[in-house]
Protein backbone atom coordinates (compact mmCIF):
# COMPACT_ATOMS: atom_id res chain seq x y z
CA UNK A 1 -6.92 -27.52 -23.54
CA UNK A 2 -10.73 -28.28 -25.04
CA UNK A 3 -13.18 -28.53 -23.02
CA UNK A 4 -16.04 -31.12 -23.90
CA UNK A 5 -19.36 -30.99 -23.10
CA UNK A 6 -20.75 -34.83 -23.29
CA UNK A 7 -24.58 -33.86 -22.20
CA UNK A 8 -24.85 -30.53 -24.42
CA UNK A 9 -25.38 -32.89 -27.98
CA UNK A 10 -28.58 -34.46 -25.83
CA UNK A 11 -29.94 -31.06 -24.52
CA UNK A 12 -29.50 -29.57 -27.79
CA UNK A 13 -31.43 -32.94 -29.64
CA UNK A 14 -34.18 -32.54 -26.70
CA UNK A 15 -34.59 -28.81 -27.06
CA UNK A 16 -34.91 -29.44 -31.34
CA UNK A 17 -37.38 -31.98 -31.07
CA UNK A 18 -39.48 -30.31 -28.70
CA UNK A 19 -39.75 -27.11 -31.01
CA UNK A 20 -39.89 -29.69 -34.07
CA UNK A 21 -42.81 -32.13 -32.67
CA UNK A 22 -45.02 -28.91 -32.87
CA UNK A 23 -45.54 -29.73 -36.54
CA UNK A 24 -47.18 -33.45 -35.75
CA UNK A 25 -50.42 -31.31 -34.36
CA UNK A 26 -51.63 -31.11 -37.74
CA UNK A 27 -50.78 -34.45 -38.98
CA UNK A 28 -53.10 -37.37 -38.71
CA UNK A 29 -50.37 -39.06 -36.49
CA UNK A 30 -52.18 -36.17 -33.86
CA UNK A 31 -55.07 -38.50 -33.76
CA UNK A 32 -53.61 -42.25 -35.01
CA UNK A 33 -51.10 -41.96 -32.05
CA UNK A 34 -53.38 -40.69 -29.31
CA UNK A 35 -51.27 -37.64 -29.07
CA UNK A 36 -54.68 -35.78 -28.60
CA UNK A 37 -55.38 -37.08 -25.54
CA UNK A 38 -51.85 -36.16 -24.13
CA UNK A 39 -52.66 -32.60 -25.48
CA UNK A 40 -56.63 -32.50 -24.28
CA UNK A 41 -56.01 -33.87 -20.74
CA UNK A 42 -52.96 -32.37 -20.50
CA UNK A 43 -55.32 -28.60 -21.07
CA UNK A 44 -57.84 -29.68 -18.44
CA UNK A 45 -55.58 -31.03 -15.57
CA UNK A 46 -53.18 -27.88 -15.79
CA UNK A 47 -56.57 -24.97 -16.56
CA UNK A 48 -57.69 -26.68 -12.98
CA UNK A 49 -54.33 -26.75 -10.97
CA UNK A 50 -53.41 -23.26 -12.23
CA UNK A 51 -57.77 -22.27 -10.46
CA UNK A 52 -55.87 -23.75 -7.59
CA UNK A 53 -52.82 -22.30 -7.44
CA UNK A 54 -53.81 -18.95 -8.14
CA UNK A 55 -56.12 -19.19 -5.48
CA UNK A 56 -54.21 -21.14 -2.64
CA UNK A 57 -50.34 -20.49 -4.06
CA UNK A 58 -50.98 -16.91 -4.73
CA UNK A 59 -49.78 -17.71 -8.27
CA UNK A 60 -51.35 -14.09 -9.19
CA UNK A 61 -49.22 -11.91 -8.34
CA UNK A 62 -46.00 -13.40 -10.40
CA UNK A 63 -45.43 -12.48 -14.08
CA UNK A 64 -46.82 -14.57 -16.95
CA UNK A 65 -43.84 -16.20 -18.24
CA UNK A 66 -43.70 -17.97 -14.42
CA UNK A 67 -47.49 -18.91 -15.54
CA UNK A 68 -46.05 -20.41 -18.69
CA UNK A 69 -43.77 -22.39 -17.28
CA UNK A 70 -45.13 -23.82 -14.06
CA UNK A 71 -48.09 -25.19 -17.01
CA UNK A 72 -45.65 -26.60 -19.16
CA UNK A 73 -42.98 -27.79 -16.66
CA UNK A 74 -46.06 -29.48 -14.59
CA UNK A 75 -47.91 -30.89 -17.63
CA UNK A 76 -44.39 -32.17 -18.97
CA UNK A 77 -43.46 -33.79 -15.28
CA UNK A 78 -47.04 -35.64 -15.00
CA UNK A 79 -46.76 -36.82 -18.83
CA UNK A 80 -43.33 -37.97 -17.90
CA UNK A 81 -44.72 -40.10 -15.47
CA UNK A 82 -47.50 -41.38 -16.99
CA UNK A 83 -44.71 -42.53 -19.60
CA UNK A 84 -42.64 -44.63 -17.02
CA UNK A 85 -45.40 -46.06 -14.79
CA UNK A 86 -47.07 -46.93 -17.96
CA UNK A 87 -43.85 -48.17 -19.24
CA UNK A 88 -43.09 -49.67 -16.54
CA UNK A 89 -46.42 -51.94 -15.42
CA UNK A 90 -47.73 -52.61 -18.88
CA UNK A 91 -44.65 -52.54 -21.23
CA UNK A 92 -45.97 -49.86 -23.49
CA UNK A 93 -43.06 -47.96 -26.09
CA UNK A 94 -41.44 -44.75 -24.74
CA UNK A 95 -42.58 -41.73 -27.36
CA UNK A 96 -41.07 -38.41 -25.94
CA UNK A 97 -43.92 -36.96 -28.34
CA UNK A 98 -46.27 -38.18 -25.85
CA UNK A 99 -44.93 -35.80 -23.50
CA UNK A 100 -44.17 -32.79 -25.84
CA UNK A 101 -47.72 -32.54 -26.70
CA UNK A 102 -48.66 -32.73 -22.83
CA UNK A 103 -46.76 -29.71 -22.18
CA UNK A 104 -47.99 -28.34 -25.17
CA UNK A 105 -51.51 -28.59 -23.38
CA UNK A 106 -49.85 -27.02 -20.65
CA UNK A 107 -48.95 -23.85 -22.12
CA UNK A 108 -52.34 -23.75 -23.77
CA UNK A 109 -54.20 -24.11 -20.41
CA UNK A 110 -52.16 -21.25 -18.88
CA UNK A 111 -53.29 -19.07 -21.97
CA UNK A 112 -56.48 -19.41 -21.73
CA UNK A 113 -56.18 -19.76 -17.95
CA UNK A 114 -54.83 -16.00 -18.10
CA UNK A 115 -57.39 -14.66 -20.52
């Protein structure tokens, strides 16, 4: 008997087009498509809830990898919803890029958070 898998094709597409939208950084489409401000904002919002955490969550004393992905998993969740309320109230396109390069700003944040 086979087993089938019917969400592992979408996890597998998600997970290859989140390592693959890294390339559209240095493309003008960074700028033309306002993915800058998704990355930008996205570096600010997490640098100040990681001062927060760290200070109120006692954040510090769990490994770095944890900081890496409470940045990126929280900058990805808050881009995510900008997507649908924005989606939602004012009819704008989904672009999944948007939020790749949100938690892309994420990771950077907790970087140079942790330096």
């Amino acid at each position: 008997m086979k087993i089938e898998c019917t969400i592992c094709s979408g996890i597998k597409n998600a997970v290859i087009r989140y390592i693959t939208d890294t390339k559209k950084i240095f493309t003008p489409e960074f700028k033309s498509n306002a993915y800058n401000l998704h990355f930008f904002c996205s570096i600010v919002l997490t640098y100040l809830s990681m001062v927060l955490l760290t200070k109120f969550a006692h954040l510090d004393g769990t490994g770095i990898f944890f900081h890496l992905f409470v940045g990126g998993f929280g900058a990805y969740c808050a881009n995510f919803l900008k997507e649908w309320i924005w989606g939602k109230l004012f009819g704008s396109p989904w672009d999944n890029t948007d939020i790749n390069m949100g938690s892309y700003g994420g990771i950077v944040a907790v970087i140079l958070f942790l330096i």
